[in-house]
Protein backbone atom coordinates (compact mmCIF):
# COMPACT_ATOMS: atom_id res chain seq x y z
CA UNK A 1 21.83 19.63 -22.76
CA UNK A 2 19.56 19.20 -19.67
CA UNK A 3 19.61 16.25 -17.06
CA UNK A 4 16.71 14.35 -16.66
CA UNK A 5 15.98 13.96 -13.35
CA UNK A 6 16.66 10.52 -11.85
CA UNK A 7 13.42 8.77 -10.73
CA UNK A 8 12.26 8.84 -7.27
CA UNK A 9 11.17 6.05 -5.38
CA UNK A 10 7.99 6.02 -3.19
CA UNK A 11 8.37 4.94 0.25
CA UNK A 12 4.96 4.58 1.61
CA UNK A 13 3.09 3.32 4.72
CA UNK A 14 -0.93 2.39 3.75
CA UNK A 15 -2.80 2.83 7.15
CA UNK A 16 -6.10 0.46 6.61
CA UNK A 17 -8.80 -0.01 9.74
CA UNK A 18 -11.32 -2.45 9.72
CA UNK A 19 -14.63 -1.52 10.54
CA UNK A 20 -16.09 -3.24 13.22
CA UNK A 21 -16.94 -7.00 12.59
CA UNK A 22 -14.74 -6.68 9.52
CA UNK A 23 -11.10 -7.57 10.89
CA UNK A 24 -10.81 -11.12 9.47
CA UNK A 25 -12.54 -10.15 6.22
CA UNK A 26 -10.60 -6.99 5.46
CA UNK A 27 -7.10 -8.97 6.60
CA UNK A 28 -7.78 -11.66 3.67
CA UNK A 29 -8.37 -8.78 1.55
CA UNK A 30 -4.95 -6.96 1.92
CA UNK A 31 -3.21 -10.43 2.03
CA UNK A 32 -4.97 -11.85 -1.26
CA UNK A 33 -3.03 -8.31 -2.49
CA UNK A 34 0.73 -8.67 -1.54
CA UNK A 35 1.83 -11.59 -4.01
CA UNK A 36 0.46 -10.09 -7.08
CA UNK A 37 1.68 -6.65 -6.03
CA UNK A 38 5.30 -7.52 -5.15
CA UNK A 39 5.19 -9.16 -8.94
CA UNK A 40 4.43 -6.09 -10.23
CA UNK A 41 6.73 -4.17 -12.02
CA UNK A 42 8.71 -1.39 -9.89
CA UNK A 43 7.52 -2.71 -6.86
CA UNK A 44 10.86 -3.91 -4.30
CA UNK A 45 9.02 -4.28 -1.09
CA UNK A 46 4.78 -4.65 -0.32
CA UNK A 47 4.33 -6.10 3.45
CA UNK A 48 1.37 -6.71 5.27
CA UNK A 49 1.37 -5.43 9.25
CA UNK A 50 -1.15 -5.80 11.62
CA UNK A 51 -1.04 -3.38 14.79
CA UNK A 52 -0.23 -5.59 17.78
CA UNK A 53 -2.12 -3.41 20.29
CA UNK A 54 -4.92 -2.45 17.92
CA UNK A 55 -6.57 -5.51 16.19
CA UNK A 56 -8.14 -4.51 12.89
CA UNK A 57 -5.51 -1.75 12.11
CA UNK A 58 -3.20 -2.78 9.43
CA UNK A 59 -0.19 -1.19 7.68
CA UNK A 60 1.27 -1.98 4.67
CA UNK A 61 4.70 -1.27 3.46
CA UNK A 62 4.98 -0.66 0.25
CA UNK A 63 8.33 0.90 -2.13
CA UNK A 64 7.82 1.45 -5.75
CA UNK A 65 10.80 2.57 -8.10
CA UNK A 66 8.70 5.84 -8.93
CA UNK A 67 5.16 7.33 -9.45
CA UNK A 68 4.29 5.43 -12.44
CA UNK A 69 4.65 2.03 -10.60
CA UNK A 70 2.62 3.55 -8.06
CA UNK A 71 -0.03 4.67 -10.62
CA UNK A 72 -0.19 1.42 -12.58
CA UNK A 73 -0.37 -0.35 -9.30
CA UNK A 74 -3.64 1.39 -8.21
CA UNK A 75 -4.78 0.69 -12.19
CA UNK A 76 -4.25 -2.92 -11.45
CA UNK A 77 -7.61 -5.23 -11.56
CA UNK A 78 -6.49 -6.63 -8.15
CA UNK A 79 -5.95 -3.43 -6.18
CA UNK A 80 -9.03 -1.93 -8.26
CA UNK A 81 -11.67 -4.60 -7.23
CA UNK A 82 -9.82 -3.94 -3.32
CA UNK A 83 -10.84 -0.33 -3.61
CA UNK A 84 -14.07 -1.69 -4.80
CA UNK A 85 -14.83 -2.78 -1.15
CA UNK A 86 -13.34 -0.05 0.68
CA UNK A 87 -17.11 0.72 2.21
CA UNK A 88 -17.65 -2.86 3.06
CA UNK A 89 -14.10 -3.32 4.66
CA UNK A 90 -12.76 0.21 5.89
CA UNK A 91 -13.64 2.19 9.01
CA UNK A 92 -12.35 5.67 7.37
CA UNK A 93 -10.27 6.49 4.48
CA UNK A 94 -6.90 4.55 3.38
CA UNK A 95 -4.02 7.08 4.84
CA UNK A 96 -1.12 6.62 2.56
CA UNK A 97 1.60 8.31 4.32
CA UNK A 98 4.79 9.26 2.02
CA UNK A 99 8.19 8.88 3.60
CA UNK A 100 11.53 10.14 2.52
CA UNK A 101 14.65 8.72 3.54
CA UNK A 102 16.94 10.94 5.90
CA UNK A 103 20.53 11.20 4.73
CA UNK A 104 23.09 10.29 7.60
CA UNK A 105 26.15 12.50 6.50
């Protein structure tokens, strides 16, 4: 009989930059996100960062117990109507970068 593989969880960091004149509006936007993701099932940590040397630059934290979270989080109609005003809010593209945890033994 064959193992299923365990799930993976998805350690991310969402790089988000403002463009110009749209700091304060694309800020609200990412905060009016983190309750209603951090409810969301498979979701253990979504935190909102802003750069302290680079106004308008925000990260966001995010872990999700495995791709499917991650897919039904970007289905959601919060994160959808977000994505909605990514030309409005966002200076260039959303760079989601992937991170995997580094054993110490």
């Amino acid at each position: 009989m064959a193992r299923s593989e365990p799930p993976r969880t998805i350690v991310a960091l969402a790089r988000v930059r403002a463009r110009p004149a749209q700091r304060e509006a694309l800020r609200s936007a990412l905060a009016a996100l983190v309750e209603p993701s951090r409810a969301e099932p498979g979701c253990s940590d979504y935190t909102l960062f802003e750069l302290y040397d680079e106004p308008g630059t925000f990260y966001v934290r995010e872990t999700w117990d495995d791709q499917a979270a991650l897919d039904f989080h970007r289905a959601t109609p919060h994160f959808r109507a977000f994505a909605a005003r990514f030309d409005e809010l966002l200076d260039e593209p959303v760079r989601l970068t992937r991170l995997r945890a580094v054993p110490l033994t």
